[in-house]
PDB file of N, CA and C in Angstrom:
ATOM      1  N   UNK A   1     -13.331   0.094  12.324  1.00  0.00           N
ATOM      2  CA  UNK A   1     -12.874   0.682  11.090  1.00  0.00           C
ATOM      3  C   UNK A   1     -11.353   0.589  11.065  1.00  0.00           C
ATOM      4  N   UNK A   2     -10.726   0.172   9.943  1.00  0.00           N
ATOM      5  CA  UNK A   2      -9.469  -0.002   9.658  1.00  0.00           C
ATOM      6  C   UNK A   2      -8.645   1.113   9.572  1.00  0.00           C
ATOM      7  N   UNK A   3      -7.601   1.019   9.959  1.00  0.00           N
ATOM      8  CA  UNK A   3      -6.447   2.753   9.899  1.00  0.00           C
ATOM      9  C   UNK A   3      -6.646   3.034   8.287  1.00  0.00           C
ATOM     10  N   UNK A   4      -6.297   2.385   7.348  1.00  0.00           N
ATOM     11  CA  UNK A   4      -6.740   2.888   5.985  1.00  0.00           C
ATOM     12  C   UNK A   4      -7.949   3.967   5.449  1.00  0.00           C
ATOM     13  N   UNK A   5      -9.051   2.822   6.262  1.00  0.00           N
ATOM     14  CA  UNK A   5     -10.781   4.023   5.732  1.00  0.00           C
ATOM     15  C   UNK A   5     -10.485   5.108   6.809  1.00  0.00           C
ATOM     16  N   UNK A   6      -9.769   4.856   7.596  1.00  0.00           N
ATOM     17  CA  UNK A   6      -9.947   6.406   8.609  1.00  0.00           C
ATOM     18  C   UNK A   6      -9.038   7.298   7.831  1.00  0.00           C
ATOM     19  N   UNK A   7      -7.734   7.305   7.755  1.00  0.00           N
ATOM     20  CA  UNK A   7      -6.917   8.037   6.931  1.00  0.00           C
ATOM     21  C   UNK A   7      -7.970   8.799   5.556  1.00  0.00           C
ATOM     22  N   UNK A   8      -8.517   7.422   5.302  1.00  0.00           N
ATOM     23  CA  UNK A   8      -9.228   8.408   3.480  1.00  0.00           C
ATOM     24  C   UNK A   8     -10.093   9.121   4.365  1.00  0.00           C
ATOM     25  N   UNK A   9     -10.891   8.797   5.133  1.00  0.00           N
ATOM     26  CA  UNK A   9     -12.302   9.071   5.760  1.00  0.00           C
ATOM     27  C   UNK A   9     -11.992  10.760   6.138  1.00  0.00           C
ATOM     28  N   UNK A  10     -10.626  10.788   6.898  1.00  0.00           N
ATOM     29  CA  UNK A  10     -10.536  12.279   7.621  1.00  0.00           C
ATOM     30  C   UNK A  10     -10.019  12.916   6.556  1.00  0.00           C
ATOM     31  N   UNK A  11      -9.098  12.865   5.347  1.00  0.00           N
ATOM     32  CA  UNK A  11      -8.531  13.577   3.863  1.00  0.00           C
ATOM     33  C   UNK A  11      -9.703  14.107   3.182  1.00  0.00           C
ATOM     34  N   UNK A  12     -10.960  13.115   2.943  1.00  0.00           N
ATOM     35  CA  UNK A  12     -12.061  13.531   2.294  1.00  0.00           C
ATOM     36  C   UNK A  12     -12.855  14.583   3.384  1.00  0.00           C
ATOM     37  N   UNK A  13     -13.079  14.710   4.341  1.00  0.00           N
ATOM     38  CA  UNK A  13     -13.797  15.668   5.676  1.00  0.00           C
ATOM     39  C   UNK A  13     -12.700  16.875   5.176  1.00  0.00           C
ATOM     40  N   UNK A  14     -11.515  17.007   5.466  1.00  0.00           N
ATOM     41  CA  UNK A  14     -10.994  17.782   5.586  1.00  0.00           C
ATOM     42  C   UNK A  14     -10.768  18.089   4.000  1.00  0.00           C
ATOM     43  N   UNK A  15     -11.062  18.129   2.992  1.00  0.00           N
ATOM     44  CA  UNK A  15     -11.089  18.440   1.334  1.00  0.00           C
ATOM     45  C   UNK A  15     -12.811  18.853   1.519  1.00  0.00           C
ATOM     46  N   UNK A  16     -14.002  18.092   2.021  1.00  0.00           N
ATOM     47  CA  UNK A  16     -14.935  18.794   2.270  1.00  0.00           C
ATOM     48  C   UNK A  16     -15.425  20.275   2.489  1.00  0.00           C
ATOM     49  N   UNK A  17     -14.488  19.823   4.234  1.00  0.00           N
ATOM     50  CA  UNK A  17     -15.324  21.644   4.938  1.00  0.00           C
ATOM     51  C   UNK A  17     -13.874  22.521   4.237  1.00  0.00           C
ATOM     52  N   UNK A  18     -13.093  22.401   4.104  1.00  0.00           N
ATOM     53  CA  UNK A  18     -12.032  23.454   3.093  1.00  0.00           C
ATOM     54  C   UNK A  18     -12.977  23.534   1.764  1.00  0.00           C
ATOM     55  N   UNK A  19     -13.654  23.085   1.353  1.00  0.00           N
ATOM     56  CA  UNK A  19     -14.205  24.039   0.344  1.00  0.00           C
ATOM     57  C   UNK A  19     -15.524  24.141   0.641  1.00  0.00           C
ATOM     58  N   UNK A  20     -16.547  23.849   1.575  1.00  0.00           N
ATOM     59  CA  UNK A  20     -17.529  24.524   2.219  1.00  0.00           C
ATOM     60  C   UNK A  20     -17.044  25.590   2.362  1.00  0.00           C
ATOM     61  N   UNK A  21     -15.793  25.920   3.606  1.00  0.00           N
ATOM     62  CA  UNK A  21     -15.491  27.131   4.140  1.00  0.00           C
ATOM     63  C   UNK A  21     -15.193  28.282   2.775  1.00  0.00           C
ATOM     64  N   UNK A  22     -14.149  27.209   1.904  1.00  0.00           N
ATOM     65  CA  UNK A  22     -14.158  28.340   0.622  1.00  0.00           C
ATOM     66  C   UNK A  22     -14.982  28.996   0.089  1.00  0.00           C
ATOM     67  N   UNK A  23     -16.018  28.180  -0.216  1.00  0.00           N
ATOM     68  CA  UNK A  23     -17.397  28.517  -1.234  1.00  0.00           C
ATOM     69  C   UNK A  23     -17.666  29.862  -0.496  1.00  0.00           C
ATOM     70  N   UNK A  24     -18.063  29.465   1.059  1.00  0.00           N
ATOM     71  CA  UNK A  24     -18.740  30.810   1.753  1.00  0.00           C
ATOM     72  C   UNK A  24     -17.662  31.796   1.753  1.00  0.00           C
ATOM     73  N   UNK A  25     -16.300  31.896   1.962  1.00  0.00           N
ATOM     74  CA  UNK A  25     -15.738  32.985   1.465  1.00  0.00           C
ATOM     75  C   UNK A  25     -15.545  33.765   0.388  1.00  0.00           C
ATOM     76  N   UNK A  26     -15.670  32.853  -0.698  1.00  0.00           N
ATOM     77  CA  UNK A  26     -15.563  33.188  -1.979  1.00  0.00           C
ATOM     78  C   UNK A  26     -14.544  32.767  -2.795  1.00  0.00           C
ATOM     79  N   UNK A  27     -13.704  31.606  -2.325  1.00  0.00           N
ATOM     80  CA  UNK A  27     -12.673  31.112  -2.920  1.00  0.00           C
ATOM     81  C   UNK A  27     -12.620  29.475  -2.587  1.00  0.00           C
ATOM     82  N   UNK A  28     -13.179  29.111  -3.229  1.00  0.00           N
ATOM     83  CA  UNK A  28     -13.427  27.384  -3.134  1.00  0.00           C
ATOM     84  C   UNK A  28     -11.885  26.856  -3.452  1.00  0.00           C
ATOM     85  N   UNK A  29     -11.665  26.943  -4.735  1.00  0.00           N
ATOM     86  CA  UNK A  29     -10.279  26.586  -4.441  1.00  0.00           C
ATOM     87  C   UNK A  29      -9.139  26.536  -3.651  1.00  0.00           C
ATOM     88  N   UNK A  30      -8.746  27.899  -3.110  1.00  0.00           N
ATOM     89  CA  UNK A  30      -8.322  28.332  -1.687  1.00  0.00           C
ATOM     90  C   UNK A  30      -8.797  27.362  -0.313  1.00  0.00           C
ATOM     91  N   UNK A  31      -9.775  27.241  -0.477  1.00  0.00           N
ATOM     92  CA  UNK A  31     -10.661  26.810   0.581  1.00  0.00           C
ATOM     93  C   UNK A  31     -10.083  25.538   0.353  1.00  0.00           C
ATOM     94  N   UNK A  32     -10.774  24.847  -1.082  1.00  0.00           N
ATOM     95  CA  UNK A  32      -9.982  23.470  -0.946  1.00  0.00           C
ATOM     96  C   UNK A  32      -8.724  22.591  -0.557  1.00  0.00           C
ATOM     97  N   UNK A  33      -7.487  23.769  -1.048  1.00  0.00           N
ATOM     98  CA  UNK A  33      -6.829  23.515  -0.949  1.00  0.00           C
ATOM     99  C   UNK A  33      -6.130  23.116   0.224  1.00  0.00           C
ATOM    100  N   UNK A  34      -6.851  24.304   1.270  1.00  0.00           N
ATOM    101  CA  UNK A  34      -6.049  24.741   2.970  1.00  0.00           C
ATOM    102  C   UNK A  34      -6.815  23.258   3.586  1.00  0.00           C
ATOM    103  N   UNK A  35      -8.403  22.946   3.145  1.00  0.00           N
ATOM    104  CA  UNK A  35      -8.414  21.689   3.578  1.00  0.00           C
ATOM    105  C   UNK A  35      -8.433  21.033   3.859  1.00  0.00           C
ATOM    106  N   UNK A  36      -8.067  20.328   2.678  1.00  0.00           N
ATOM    107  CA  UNK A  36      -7.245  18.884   2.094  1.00  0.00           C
ATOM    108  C   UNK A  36      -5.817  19.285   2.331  1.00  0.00           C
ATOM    109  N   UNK A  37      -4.681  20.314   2.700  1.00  0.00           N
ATOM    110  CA  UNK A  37      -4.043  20.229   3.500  1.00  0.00           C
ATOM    111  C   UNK A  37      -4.161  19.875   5.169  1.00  0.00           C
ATOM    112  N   UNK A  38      -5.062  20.377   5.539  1.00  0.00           N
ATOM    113  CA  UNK A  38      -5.425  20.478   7.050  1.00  0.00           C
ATOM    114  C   UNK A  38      -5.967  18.790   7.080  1.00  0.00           C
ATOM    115  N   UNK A  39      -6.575  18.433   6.278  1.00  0.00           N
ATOM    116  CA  UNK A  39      -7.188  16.758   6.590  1.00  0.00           C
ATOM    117  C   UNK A  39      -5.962  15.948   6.325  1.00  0.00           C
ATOM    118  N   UNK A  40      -4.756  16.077   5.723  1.00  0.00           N
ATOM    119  CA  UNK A  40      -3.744  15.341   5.384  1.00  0.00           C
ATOM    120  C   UNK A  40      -2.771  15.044   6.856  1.00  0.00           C
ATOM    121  N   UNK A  41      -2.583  16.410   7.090  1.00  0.00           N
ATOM    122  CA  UNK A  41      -1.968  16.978   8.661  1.00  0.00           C
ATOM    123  C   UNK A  41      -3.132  15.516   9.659  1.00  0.00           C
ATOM    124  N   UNK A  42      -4.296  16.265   9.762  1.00  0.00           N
ATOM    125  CA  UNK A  42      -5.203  15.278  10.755  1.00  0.00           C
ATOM    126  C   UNK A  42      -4.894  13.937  10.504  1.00  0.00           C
ATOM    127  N   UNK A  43      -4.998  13.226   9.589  1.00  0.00           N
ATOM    128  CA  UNK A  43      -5.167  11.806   8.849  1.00  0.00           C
ATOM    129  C   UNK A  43      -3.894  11.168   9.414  1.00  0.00           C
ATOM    130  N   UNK A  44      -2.553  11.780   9.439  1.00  0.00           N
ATOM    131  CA  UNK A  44      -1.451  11.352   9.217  1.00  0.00           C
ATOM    132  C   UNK A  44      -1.118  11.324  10.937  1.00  0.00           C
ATOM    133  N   UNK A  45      -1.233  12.304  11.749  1.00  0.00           N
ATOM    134  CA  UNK A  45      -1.494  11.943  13.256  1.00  0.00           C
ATOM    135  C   UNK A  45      -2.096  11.013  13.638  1.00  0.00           C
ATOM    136  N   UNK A  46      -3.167  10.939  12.753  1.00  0.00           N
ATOM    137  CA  UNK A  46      -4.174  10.125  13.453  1.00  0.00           C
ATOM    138  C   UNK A  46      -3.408   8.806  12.543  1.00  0.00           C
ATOM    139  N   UNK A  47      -2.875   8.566  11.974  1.00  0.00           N
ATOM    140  CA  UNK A  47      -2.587   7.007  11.333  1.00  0.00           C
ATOM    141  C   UNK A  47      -1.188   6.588  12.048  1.00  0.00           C
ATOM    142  N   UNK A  48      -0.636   7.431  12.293  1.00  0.00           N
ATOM    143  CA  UNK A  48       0.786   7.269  13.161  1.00  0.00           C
ATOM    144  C   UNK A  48       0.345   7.126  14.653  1.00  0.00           C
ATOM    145  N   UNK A  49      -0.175   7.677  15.022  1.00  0.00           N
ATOM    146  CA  UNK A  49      -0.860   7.515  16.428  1.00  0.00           C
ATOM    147  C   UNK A  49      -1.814   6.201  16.822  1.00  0.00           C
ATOM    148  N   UNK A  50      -2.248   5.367  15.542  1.00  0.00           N
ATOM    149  CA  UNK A  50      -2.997   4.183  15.993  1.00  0.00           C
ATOM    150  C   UNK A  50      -1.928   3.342  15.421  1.00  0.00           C
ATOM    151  N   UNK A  51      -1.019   3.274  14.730  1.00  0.00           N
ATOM    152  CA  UNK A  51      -0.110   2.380  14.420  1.00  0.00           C
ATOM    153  C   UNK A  51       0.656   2.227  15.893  1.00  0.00           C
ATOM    154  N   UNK A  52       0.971   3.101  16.240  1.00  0.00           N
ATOM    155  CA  UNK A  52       1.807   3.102  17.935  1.00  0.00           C
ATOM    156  C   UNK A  52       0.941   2.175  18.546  1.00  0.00           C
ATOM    157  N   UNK A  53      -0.463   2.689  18.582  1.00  0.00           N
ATOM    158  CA  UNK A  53      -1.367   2.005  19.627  1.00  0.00           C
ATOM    159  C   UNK A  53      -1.556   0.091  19.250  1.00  0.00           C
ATOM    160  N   UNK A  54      -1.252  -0.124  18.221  1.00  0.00           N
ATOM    161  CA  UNK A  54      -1.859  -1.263  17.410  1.00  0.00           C
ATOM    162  C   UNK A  54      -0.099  -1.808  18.344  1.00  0.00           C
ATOM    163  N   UNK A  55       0.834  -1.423  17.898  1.00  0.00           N
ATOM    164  CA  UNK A  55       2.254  -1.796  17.837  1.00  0.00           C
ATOM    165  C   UNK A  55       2.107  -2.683  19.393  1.00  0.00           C
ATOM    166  N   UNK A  56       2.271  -1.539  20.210  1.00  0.00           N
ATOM    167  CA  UNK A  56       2.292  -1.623  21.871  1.00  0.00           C
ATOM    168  C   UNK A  56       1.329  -2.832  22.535  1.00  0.00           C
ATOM    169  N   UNK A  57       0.186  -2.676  21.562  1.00  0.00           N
ATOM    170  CA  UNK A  57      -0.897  -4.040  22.300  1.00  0.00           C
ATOM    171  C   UNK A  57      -0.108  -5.255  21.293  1.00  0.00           C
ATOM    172  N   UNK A  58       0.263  -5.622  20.418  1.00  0.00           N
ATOM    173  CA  UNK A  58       1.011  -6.323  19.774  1.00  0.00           C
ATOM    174  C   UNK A  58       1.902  -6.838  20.669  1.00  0.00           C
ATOM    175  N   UNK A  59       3.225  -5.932  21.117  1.00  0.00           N
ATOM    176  CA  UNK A  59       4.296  -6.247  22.341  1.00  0.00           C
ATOM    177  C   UNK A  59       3.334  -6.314  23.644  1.00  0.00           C
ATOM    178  N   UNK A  60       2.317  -5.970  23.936  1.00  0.00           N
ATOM    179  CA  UNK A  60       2.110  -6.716  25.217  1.00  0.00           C
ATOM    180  C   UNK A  60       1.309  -7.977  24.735  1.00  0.00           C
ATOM    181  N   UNK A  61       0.578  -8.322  24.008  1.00  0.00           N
ATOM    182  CA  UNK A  61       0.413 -10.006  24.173  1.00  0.00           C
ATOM    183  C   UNK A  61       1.423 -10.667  23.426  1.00  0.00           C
ATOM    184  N   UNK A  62       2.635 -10.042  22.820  1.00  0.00           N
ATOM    185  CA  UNK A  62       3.806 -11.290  22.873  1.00  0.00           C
ATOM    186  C   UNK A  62       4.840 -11.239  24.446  1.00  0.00           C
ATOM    187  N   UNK A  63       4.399 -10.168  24.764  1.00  0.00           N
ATOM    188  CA  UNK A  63       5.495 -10.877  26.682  1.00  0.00           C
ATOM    189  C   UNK A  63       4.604 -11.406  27.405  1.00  0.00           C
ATOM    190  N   UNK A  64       3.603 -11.420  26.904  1.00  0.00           N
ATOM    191  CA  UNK A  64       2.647 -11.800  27.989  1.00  0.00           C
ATOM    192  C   UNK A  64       2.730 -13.652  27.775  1.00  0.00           C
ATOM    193  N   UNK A  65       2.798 -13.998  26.491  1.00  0.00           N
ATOM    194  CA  UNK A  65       2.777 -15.174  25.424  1.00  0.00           C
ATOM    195  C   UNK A  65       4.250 -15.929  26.439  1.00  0.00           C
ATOM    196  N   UNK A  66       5.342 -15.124  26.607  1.00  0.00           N
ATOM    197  CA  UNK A  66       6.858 -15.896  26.666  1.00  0.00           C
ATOM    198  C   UNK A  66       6.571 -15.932  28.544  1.00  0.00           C
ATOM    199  N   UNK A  67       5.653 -15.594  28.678  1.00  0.00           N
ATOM    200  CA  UNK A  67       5.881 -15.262  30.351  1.00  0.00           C
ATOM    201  C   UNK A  67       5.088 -17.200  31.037  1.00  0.00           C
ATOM    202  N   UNK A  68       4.198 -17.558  30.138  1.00  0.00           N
ATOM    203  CA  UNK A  68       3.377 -18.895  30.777  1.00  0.00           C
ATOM    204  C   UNK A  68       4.093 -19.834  29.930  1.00  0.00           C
ATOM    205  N   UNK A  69       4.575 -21.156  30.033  1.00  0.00           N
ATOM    206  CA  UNK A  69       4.907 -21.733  29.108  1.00  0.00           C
ATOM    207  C   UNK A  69       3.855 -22.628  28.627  1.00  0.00           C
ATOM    208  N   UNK A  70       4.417 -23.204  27.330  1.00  0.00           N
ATOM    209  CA  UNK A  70       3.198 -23.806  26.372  1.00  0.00           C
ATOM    210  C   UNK A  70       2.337 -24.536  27.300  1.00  0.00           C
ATOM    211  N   UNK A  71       1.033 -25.071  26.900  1.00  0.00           N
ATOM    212  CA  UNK A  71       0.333 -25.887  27.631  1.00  0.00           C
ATOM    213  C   UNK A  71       0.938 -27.839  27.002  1.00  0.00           C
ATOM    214  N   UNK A  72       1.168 -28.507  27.715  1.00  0.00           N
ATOM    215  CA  UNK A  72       1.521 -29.785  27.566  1.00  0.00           C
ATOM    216  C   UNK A  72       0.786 -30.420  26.712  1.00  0.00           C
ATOM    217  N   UNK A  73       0.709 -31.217  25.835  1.00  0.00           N
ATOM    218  CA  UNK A  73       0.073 -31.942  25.446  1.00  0.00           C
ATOM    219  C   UNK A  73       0.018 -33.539  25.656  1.00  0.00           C
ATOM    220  N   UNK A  74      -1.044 -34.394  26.408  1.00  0.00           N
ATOM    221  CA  UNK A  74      -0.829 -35.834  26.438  1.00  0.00           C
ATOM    222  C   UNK A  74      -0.997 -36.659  25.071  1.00  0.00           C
ATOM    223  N   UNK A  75      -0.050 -37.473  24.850  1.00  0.00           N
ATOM    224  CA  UNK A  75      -0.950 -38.625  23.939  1.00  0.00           C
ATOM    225  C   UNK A  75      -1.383 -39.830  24.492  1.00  0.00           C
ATOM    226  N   UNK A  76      -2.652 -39.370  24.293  1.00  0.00           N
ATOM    227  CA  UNK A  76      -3.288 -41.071  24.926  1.00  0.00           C
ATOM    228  C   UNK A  76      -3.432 -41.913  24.058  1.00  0.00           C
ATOM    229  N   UNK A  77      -3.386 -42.801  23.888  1.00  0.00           N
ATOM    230  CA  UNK A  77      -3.975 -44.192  23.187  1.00  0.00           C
ATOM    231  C   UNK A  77      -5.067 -44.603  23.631  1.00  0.00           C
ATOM    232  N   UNK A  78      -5.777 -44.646  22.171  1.00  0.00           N
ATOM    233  CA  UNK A  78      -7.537 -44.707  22.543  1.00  0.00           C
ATOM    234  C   UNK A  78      -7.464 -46.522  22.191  1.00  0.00           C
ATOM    235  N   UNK A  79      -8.040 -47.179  22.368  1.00  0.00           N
ATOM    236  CA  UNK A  79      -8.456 -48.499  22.511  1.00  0.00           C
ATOM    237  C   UNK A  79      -9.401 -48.375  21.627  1.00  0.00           C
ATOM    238  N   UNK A  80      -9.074 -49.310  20.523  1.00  0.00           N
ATOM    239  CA  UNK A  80     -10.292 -49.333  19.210  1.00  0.00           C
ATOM    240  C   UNK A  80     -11.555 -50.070  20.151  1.00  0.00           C
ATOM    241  N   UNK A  81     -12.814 -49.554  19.336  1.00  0.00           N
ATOM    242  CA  UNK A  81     -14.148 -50.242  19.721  1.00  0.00           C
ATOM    243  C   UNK A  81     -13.968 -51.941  20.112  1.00  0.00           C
ATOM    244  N   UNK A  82     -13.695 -52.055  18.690  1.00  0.00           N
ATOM    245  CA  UNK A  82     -13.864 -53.664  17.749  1.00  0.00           C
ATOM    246  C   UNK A  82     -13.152 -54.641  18.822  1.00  0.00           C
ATOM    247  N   UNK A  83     -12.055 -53.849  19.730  1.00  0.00           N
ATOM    248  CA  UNK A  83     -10.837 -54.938  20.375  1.00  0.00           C
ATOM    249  C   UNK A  83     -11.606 -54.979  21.821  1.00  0.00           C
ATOM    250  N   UNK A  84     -12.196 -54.295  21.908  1.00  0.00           N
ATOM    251  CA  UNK A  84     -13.406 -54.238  23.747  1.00  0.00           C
ATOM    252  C   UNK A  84     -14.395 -55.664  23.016  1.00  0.00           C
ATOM    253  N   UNK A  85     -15.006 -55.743  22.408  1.00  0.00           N
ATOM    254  CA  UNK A  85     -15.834 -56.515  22.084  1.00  0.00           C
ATOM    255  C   UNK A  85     -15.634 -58.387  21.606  1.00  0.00           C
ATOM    256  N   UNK A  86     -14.324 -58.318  21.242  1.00  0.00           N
ATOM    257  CA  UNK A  86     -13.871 -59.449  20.937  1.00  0.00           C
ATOM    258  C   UNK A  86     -13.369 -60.230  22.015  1.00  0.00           C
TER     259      UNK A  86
END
């Protein structure tokens, strides 16, 4: 799952049980509100916290990349069919 659907994924959970919890108190709105604050808080850790993680594996396979050098390439010359046969 992509950092995007997780971000919406935990905003909508947390706009959810904030107004579950509301309803059963008696203030859905209230409820909603605290939240879809509280899932914004979660979402935003959690999207800054896998951007780090995404970043860091990024910088380790580019030092890892400058550390072997390229692989060589030969050019061979292939010998047409037609010139074996003649």
């Amino acid at each position: 799952m992509g950092l995007g659907w997780q971000f919406v994924t935990e905003m909508l959970a947390g706009a959810f049980l904030g107004w579950i919890v509301g309803k059963w108190l008696g203030n859905e709105t209230v409820g909603a509100l605290i939240g879809t604050g509280s899932g914004l808080t979660v979402a935003t850790y959690s999207l800054i916290r896998g951007a780090l993680k995404l970043n860091s594996a990024l910088d380790r396979m580019d030092k890892s990349k400058g550390k072997t050098p390229p692989p060589q390439f030969r050019q061979e010359k292939w010998k047409n069919s037609d010139e074996d046969h003649a």
